[in-house]
C-alpha atoms as a PDB file:
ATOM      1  CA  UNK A   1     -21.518  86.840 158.280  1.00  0.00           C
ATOM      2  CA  UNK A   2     -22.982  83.096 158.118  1.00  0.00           C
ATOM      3  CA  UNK A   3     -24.273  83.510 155.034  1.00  0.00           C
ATOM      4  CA  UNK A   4     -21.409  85.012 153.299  1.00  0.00           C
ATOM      5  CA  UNK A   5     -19.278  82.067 154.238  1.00  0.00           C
ATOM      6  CA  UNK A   6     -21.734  79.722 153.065  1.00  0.00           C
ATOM      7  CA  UNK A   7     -22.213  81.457 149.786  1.00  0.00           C
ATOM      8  CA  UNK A   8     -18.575  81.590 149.082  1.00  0.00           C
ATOM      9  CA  UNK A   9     -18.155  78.020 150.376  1.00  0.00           C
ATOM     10  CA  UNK A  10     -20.835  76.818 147.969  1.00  0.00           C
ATOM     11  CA  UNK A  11     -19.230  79.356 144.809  1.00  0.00           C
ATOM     12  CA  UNK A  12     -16.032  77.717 145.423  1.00  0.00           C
ATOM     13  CA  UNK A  13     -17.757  73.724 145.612  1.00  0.00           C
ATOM     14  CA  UNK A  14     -18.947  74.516 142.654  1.00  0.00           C
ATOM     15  CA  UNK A  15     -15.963  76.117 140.447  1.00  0.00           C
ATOM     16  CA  UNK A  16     -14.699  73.104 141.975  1.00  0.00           C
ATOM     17  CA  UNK A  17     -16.646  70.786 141.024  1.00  0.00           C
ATOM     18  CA  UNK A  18     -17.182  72.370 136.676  1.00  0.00           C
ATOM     19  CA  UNK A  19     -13.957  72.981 136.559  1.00  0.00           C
ATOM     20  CA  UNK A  20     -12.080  69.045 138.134  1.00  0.00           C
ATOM     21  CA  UNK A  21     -13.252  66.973 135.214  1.00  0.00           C
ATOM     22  CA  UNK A  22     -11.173  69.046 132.430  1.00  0.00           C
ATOM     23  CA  UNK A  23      -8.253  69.275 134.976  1.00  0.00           C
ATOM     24  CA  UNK A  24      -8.147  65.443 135.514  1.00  0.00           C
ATOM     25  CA  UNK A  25      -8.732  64.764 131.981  1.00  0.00           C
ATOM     26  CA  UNK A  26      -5.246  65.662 131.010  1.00  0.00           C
ATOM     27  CA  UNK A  27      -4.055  62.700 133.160  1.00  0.00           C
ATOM     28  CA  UNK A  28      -6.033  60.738 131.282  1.00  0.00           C
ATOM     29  CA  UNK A  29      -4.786  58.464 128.196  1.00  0.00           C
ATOM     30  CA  UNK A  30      -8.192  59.310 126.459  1.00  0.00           C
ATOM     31  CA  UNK A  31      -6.474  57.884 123.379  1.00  0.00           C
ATOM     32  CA  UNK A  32      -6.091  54.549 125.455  1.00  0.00           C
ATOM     33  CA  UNK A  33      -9.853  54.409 125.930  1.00  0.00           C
ATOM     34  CA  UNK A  34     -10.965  55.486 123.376  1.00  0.00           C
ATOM     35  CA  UNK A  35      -8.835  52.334 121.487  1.00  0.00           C
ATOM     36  CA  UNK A  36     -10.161  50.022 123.900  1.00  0.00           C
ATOM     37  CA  UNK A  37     -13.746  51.282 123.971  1.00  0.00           C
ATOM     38  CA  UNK A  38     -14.459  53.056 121.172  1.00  0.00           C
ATOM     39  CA  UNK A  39     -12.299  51.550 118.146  1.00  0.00           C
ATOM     40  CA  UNK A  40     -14.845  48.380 117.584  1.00  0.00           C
ATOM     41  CA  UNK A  41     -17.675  50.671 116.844  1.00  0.00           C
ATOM     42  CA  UNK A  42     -16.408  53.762 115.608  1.00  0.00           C
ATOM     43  CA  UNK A  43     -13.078  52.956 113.917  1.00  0.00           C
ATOM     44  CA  UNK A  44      -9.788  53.947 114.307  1.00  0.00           C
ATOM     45  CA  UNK A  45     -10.124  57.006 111.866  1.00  0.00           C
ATOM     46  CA  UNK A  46     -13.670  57.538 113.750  1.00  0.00           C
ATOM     47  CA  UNK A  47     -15.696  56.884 110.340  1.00  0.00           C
ATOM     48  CA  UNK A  48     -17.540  54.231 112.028  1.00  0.00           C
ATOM     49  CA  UNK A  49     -16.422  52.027 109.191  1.00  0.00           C
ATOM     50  CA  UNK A  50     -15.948  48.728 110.805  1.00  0.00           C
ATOM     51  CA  UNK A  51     -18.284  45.663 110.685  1.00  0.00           C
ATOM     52  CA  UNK A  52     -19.938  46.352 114.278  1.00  0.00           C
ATOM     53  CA  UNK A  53     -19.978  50.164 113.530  1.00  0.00           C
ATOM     54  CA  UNK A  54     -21.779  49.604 109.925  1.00  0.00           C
ATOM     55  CA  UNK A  55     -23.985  47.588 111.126  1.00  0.00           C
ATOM     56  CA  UNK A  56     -25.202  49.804 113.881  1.00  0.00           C
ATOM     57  CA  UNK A  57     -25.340  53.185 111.486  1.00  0.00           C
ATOM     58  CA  UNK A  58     -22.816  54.447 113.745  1.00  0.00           C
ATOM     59  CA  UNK A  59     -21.989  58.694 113.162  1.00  0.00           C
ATOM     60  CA  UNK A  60     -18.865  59.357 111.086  1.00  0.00           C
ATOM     61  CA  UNK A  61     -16.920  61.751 113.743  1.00  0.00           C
ATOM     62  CA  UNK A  62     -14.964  63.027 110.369  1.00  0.00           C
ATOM     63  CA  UNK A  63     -18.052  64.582 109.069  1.00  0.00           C
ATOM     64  CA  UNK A  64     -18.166  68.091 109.314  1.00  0.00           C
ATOM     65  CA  UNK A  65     -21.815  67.713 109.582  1.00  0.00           C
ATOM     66  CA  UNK A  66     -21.546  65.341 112.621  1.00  0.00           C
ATOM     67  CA  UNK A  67     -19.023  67.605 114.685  1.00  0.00           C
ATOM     68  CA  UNK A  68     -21.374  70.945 113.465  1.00  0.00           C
ATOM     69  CA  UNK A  69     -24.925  69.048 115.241  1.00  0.00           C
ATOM     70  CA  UNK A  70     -23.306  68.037 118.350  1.00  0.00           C
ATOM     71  CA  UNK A  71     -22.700  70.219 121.317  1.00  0.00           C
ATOM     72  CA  UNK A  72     -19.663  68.655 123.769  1.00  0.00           C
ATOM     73  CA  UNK A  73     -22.298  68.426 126.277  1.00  0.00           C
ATOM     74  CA  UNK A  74     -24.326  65.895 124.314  1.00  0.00           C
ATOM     75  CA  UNK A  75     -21.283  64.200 123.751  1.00  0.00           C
ATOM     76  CA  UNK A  76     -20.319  63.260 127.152  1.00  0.00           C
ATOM     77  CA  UNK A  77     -24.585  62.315 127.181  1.00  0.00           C
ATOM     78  CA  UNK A  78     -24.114  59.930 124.495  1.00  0.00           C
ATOM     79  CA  UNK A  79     -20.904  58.475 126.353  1.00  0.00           C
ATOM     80  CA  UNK A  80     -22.414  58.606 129.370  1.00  0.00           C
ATOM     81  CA  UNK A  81     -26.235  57.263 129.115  1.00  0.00           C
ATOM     82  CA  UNK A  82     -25.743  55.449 125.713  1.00  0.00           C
ATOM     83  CA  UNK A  83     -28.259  55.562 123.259  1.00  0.00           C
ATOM     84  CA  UNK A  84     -30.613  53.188 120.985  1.00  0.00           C
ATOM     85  CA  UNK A  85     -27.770  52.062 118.842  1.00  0.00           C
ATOM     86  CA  UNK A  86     -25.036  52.450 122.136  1.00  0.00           C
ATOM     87  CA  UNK A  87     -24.677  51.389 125.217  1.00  0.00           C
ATOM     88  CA  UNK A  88     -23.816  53.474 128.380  1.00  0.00           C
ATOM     89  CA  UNK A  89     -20.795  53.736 129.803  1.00  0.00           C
ATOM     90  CA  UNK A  90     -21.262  55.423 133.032  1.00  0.00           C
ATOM     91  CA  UNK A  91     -20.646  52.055 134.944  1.00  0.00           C
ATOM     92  CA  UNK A  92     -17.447  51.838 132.902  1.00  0.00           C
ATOM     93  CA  UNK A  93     -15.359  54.744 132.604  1.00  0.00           C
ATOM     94  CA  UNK A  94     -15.495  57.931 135.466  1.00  0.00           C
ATOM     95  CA  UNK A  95     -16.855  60.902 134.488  1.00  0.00           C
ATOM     96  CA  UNK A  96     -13.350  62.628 134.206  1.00  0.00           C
ATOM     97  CA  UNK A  97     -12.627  59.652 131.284  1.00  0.00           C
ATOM     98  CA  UNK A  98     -15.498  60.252 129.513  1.00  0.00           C
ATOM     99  CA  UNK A  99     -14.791  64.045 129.258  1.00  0.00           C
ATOM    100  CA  UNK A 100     -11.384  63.014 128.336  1.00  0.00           C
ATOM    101  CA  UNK A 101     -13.098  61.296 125.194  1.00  0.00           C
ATOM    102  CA  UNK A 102     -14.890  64.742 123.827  1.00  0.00           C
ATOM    103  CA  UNK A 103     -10.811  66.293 122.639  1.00  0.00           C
ATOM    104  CA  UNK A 104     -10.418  62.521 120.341  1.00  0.00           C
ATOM    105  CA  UNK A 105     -14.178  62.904 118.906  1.00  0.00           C
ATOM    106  CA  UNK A 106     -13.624  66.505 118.070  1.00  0.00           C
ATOM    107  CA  UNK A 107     -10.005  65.885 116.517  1.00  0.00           C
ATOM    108  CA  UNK A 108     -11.918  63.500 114.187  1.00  0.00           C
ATOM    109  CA  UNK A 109     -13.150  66.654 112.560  1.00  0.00           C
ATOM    110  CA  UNK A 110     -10.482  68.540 111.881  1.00  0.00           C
END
């Protein structure tokens, strides 16, 4: 009996747990962030045509190609850890902001 409490315990921790960051991110102004944290880089139209964002060789989000070789999962990585050309912003925004930021990538796209 133990054991079936602790397994449904643990099943419902972790629905929990997959399932909070897209629930809080629609109380999230992602568009807020992603004009104060993203905009200098990337662009307001997410081309990544801005001096700071050409300079770096920053992806255009608007390219079909771009939003095709990225999963949202290595999304919220790049937001999260940074990369070569980007730095991280796991001290800076929660995790439930920087799933918030995936939606305003992926509208670049369409």
């Amino acid at each position: 009996m133990l054991k079936k409490i602790l397994i449904i315990v643990f099943l419902q921790a972790a629905i929990g747990y997959l399932g909070l960051p897209e629930i809080m991110a629609d109380d999230i102004d992602a568009q807020g962030i992603y004009t104060k944290r993203c905009v200098i880089c990337h662009g307001e139209d997410g081309t990544g045509k801005t001096d700071l964002g050409s300079g770096l060789g920053v992806s255009d989000f608007s390219d079909k190609a771009v939003q095709d070789g990225i999963t949202d999962e290595q999304i919220v990585e790049q937001i999260t850890n940074g990369s070569d050309k980007m730095f991280p912003f796991k001290d800076k925004l929660s995790e439930e902001e920087i799933h918030a930021l995936v939606p305003i990538v992926r509208a670049f796209g369409k």
